[in-house]
C-alpha atoms as a PDB file:
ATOM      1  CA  UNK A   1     -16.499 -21.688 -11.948  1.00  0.00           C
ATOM      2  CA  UNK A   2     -15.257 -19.371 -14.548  1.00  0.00           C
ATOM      3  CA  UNK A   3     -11.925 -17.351 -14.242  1.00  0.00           C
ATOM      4  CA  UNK A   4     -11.416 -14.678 -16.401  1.00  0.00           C
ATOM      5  CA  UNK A   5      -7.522 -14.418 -16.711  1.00  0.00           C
ATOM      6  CA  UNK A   6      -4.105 -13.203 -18.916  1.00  0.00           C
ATOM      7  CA  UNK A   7      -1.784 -16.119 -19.394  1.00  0.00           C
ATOM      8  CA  UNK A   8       1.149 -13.734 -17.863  1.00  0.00           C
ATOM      9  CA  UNK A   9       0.094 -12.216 -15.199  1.00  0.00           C
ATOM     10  CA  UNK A  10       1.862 -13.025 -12.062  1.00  0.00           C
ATOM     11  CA  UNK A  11      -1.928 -12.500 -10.074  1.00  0.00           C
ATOM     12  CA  UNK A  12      -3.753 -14.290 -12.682  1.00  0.00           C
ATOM     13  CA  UNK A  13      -1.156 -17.669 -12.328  1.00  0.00           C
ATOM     14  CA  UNK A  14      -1.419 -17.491  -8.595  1.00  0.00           C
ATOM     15  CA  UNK A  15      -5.568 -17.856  -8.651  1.00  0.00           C
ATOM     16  CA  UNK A  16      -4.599 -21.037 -11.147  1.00  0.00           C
ATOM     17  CA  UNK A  17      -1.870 -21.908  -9.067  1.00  0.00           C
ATOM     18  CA  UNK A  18      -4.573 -21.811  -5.859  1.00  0.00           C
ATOM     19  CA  UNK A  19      -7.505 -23.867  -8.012  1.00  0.00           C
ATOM     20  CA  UNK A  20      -5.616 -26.659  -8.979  1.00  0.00           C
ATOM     21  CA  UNK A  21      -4.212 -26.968  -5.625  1.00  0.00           C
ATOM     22  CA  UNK A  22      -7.620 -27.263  -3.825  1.00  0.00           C
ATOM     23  CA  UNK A  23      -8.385 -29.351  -7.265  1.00  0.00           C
ATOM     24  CA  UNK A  24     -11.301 -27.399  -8.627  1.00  0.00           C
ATOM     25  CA  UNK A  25     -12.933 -27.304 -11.680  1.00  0.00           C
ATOM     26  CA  UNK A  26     -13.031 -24.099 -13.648  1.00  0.00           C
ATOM     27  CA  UNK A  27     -13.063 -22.781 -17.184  1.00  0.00           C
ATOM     28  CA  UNK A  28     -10.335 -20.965 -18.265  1.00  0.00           C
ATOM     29  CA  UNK A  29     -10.920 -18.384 -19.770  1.00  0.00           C
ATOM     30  CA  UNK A  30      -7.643 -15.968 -20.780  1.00  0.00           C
ATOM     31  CA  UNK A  31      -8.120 -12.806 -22.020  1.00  0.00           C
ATOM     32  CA  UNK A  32      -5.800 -10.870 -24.454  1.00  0.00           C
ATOM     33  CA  UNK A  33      -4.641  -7.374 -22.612  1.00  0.00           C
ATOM     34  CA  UNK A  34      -2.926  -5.959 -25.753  1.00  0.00           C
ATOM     35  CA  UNK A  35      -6.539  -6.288 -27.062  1.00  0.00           C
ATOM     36  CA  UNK A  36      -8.068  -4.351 -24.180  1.00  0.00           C
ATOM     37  CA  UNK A  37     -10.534  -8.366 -24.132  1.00  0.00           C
ATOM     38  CA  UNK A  38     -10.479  -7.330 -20.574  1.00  0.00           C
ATOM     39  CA  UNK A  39     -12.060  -4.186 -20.559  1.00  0.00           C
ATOM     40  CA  UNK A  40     -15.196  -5.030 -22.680  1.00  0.00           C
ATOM     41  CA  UNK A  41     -18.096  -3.659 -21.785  1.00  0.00           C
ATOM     42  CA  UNK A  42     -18.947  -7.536 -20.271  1.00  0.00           C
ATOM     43  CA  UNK A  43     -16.144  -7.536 -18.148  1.00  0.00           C
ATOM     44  CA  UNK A  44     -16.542  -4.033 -17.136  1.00  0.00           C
ATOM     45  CA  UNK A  45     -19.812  -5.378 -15.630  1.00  0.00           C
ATOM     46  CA  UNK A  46     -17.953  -8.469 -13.537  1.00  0.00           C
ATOM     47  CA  UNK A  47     -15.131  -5.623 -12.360  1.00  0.00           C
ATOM     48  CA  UNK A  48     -15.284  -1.812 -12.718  1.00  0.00           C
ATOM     49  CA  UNK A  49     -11.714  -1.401 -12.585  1.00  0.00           C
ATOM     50  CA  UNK A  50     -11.170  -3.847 -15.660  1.00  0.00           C
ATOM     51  CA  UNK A  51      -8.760  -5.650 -13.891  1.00  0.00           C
ATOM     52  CA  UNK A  52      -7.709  -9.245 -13.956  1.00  0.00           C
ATOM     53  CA  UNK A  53      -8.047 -11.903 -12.575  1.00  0.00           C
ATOM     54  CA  UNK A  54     -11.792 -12.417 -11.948  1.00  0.00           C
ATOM     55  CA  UNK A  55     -13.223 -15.824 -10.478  1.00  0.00           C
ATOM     56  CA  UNK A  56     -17.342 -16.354 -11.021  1.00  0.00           C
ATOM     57  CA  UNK A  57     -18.445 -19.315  -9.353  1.00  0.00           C
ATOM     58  CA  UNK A  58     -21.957 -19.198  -9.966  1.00  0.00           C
ATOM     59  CA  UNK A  59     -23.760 -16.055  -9.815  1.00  0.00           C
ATOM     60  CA  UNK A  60     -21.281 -14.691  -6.891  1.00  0.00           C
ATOM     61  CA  UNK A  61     -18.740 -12.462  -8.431  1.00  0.00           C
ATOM     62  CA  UNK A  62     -14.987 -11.864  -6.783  1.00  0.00           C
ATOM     63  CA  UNK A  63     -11.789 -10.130  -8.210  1.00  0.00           C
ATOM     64  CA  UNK A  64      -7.868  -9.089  -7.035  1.00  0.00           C
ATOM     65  CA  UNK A  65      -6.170 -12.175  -6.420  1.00  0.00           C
ATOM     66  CA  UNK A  66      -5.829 -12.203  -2.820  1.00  0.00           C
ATOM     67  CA  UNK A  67      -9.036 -11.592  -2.139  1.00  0.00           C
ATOM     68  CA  UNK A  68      -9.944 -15.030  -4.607  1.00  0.00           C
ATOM     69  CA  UNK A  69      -8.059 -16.846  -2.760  1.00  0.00           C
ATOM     70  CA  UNK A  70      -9.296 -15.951   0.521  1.00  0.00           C
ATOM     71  CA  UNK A  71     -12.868 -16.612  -0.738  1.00  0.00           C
ATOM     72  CA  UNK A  72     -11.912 -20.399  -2.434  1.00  0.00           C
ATOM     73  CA  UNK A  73     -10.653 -20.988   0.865  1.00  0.00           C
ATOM     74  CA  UNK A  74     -13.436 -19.846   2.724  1.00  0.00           C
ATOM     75  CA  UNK A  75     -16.002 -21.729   0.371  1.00  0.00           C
ATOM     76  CA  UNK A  76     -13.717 -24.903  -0.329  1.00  0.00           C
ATOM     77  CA  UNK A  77     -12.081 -25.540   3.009  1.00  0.00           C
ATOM     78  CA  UNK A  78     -10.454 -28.823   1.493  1.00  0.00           C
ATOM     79  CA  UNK A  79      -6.820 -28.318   0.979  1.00  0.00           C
ATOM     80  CA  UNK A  80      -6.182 -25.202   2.950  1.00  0.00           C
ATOM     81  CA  UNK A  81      -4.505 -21.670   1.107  1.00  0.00           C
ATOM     82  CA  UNK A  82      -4.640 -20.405   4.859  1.00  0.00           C
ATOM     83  CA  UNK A  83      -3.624 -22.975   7.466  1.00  0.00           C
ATOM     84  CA  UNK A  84      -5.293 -24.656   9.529  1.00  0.00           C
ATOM     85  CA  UNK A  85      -5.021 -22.572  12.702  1.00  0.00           C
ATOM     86  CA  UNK A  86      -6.080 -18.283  13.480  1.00  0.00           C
ATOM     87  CA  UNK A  87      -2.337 -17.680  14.318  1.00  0.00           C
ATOM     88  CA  UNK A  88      -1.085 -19.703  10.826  1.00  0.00           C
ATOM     89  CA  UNK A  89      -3.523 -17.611   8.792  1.00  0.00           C
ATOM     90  CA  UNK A  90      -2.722 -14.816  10.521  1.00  0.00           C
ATOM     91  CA  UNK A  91       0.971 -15.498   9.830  1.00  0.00           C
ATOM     92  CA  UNK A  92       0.234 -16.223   6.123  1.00  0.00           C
ATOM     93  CA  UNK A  93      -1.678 -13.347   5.332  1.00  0.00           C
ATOM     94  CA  UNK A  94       1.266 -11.173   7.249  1.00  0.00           C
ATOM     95  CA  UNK A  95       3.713 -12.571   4.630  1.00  0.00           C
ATOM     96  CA  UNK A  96       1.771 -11.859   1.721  1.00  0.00           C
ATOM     97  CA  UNK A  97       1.266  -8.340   2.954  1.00  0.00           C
ATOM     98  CA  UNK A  98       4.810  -7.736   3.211  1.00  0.00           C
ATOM     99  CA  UNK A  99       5.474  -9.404  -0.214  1.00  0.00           C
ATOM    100  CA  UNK A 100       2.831  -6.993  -2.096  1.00  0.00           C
ATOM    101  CA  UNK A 101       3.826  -3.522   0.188  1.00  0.00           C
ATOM    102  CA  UNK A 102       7.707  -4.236   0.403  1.00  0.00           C
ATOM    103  CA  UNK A 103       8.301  -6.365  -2.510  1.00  0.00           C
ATOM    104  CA  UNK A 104       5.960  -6.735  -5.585  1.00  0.00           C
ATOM    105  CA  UNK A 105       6.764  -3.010  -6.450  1.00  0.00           C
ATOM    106  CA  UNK A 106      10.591  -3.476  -7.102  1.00  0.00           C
ATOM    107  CA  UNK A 107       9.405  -6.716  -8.777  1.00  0.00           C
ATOM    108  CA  UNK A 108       7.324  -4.807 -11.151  1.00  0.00           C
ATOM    109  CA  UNK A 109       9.541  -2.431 -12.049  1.00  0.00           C
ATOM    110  CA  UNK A 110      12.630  -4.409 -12.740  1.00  0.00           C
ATOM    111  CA  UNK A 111      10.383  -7.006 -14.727  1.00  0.00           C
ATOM    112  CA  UNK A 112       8.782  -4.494 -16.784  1.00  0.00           C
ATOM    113  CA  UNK A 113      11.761  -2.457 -18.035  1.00  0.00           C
ATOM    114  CA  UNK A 114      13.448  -5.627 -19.092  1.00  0.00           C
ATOM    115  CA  UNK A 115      10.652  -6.464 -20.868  1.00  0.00           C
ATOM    116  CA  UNK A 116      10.012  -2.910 -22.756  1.00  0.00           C
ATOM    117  CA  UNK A 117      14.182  -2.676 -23.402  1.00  0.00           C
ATOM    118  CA  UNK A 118      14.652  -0.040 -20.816  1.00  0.00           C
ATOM    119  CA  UNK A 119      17.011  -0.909 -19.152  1.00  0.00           C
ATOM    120  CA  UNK A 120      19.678   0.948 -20.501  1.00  0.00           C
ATOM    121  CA  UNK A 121      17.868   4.888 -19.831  1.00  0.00           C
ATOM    122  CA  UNK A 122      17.348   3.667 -16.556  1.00  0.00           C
ATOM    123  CA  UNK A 123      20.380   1.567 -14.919  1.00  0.00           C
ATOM    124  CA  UNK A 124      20.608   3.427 -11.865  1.00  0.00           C
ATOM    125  CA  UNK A 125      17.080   3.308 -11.371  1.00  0.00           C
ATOM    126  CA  UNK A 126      16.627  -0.244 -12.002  1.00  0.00           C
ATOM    127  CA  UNK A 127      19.853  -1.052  -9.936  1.00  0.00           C
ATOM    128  CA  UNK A 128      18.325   0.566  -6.760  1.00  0.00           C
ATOM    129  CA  UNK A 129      14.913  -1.536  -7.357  1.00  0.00           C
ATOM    130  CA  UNK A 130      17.331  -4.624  -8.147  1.00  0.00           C
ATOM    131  CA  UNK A 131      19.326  -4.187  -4.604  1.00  0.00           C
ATOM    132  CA  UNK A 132      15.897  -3.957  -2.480  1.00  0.00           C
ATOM    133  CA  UNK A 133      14.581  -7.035  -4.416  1.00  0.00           C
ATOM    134  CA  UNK A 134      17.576  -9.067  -3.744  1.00  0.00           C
ATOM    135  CA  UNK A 135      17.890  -8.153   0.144  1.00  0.00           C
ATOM    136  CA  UNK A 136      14.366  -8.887   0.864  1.00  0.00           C
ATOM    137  CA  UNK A 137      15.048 -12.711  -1.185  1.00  0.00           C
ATOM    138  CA  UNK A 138      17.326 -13.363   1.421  1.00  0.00           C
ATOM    139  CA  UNK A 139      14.618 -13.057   3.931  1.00  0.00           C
ATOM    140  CA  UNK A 140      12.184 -15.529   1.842  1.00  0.00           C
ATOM    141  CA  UNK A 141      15.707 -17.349   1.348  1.00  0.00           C
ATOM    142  CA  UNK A 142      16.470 -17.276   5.144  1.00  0.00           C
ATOM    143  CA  UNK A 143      12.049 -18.568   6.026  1.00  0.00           C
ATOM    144  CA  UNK A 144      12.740 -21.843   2.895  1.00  0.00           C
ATOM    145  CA  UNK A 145      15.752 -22.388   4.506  1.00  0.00           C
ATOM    146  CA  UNK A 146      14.242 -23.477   7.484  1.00  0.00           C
ATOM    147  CA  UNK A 147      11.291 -24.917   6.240  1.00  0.00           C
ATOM    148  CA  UNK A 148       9.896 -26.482   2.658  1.00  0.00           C
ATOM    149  CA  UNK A 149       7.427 -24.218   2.386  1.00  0.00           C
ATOM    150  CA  UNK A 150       7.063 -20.009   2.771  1.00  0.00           C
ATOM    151  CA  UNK A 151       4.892 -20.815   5.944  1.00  0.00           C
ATOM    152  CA  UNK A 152       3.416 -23.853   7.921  1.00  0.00           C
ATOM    153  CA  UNK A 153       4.216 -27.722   7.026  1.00  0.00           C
ATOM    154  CA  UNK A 154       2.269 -27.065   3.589  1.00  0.00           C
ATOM    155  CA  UNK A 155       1.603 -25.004   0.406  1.00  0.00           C
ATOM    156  CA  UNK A 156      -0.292 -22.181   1.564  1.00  0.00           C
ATOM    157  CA  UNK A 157      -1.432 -18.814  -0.479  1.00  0.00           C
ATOM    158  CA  UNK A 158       2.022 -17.421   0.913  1.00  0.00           C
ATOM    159  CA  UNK A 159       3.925 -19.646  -1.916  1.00  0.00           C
ATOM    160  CA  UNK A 160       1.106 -19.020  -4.553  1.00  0.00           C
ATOM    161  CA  UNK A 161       1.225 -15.175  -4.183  1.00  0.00           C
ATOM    162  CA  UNK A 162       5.310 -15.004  -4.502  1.00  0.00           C
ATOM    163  CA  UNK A 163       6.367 -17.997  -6.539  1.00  0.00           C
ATOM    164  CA  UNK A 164       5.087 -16.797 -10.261  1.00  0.00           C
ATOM    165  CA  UNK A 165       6.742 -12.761  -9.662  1.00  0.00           C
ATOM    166  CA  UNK A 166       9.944 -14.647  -8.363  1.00  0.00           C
ATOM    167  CA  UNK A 167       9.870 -17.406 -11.411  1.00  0.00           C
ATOM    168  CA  UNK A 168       9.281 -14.313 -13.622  1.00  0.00           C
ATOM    169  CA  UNK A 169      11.998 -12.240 -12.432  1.00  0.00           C
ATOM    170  CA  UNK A 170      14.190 -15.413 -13.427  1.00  0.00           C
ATOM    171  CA  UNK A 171      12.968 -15.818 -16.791  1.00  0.00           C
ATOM    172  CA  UNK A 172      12.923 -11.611 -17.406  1.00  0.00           C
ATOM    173  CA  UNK A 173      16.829 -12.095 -16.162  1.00  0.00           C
ATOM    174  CA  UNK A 174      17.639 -14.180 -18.573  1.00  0.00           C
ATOM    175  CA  UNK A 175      17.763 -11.601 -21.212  1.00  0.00           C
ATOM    176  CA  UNK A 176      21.093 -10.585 -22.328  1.00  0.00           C
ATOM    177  CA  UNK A 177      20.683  -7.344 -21.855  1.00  0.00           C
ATOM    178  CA  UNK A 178      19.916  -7.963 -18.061  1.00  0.00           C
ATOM    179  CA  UNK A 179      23.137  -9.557 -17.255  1.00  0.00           C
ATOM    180  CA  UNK A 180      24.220  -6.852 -14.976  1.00  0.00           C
ATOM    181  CA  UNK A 181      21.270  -7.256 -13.046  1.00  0.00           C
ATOM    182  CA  UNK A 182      21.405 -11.095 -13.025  1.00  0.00           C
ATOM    183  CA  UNK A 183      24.614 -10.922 -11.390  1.00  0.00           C
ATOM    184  CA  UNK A 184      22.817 -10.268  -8.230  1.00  0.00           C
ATOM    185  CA  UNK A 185      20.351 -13.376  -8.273  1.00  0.00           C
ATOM    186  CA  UNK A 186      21.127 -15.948 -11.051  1.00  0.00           C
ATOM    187  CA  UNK A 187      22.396 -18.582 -10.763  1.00  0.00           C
ATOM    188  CA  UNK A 188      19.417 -18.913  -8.483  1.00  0.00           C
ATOM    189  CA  UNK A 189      21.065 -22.368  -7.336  1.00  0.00           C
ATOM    190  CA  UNK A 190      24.160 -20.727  -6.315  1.00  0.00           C
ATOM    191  CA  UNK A 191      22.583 -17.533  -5.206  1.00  0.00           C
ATOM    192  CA  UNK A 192      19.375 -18.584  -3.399  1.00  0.00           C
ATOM    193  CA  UNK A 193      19.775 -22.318  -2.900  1.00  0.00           C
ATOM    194  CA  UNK A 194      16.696 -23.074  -0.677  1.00  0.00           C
ATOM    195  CA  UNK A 195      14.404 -20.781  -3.269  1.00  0.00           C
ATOM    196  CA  UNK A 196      15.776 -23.049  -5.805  1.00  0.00           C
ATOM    197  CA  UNK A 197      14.535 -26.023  -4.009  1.00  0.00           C
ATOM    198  CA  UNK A 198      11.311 -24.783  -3.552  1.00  0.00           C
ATOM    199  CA  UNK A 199      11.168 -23.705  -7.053  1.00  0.00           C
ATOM    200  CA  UNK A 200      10.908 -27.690  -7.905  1.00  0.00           C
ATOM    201  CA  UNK A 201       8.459 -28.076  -5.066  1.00  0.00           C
ATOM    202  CA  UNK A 202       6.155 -26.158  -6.682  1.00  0.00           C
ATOM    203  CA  UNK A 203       7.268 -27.107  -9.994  1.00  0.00           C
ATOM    204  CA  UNK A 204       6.521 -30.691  -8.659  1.00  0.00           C
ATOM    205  CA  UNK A 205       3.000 -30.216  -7.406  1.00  0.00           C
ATOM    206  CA  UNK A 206      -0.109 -31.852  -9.097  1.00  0.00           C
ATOM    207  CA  UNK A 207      -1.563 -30.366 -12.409  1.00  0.00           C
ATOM    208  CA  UNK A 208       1.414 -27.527 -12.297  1.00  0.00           C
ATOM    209  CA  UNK A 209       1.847 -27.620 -15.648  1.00  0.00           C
ATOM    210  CA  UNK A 210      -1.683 -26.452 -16.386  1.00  0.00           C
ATOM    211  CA  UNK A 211      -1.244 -23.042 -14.886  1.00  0.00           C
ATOM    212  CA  UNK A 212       2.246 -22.488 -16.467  1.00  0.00           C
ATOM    213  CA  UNK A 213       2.187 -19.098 -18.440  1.00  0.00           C
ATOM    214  CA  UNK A 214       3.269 -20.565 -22.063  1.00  0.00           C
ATOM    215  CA  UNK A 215       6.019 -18.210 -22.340  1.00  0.00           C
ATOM    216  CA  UNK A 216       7.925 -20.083 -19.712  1.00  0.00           C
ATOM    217  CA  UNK A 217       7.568 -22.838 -21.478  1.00  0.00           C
ATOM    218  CA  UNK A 218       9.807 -22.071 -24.783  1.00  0.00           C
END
């Protein structure tokens, strides 16, 4: 398999985070966005909308994260992203739907005006996205708290679509001129003890380190 991927992209680390879990072999293959690398006329011919990720096993062709993992699962039932059961998959696929419609967006935002030095044009804007954010953690806060993982007994593409936008809100929060923000969700032990615990869970699974974006790791 080749994946076609940007080192710090939340979707691209969740199709890594999904491979190594089912413990598949791939080339990885991590394309420079500031380059445009990903909108070559090659790519454009794996994925229109020059978007990453993009997973070709063979001569079969899929892209948008979800819909990668849903296919590895689907063609490598070993080590399940989806549970074992209908109403578990059904379940999962719920949570990730809510994550990406109710979620991801506030994630975004907050994530990428730290990041371009924003934040201080747009404090009451970022604030808003910062309070939504931090109400719907105590709902993922409120599922780990109950349970090791976001759904089921075991890892499941629930934890591998919202575990690298929640790591990377930490890390963009850690920026001193975020410190308002991080008020509201750092210390993550203190603030969201049971996503801090899951945090090493993850952390703790088998060939993690490979899919960790090398910014995290400075």
């Amino acid at each position: 398999m080749e994946l076609y991927a940007s080192e710090d992209s939340p979707w691209c680390w969740r199709v890594r985070l999904a491979l190594e879990h089912k413990r598949l072999r791939y080339n990885n293959h991590q394309l420079n966005v500031t380059t445009q690398e990903h909108k070559s006329p090659a790519m454009l011919r794996l994925t229109p909308r020059g978007r990453l990720p993009v997973l070709c096993d063979g001569a079969y062709v899929v892209f948008e994260s979800v819909a990668i993992l849903y296919y590895l699962d689907r063609q490598y039932p070993e080590w399940p992203l989806f549970g074992t059961s209908a109403q578990e998959g059904g379940v999962i696929l719920r949570v990730i739907e809510e994550f990406q419609n109710y979620i991801e967006p506030h994630l975004m935002a907050i994530v990428a005006a730290i990041k371009a030095h924003e934040l201080e044009g747009r404090r009451d804007e970022i604030m808003d996205h910062m309070l939504i954010a931090a109400g719907e953690a105590r709902t993922i806060e409120g599922r780990l708290s109950k349970s090791e993982w976001i759904v089921g007994e075991q890892p499941s593409a629930a934890d591998f679509v919202i575990y690298p936008w929640i790591r990377g809100l930490q890390q963009a929060l850690e920026d001193p001129d975020a410190s308002e923000l991080a008020a509201r969700f750092l210390p993550i032990d203190v603030q969201y003890p049971a996503v801090a615990r899951w945090f090493s869970r993850i952390q703790s699974l088998p060939r993690y380190e490979l899919t960790e974006p090398a910014t995290l790791k400075r």
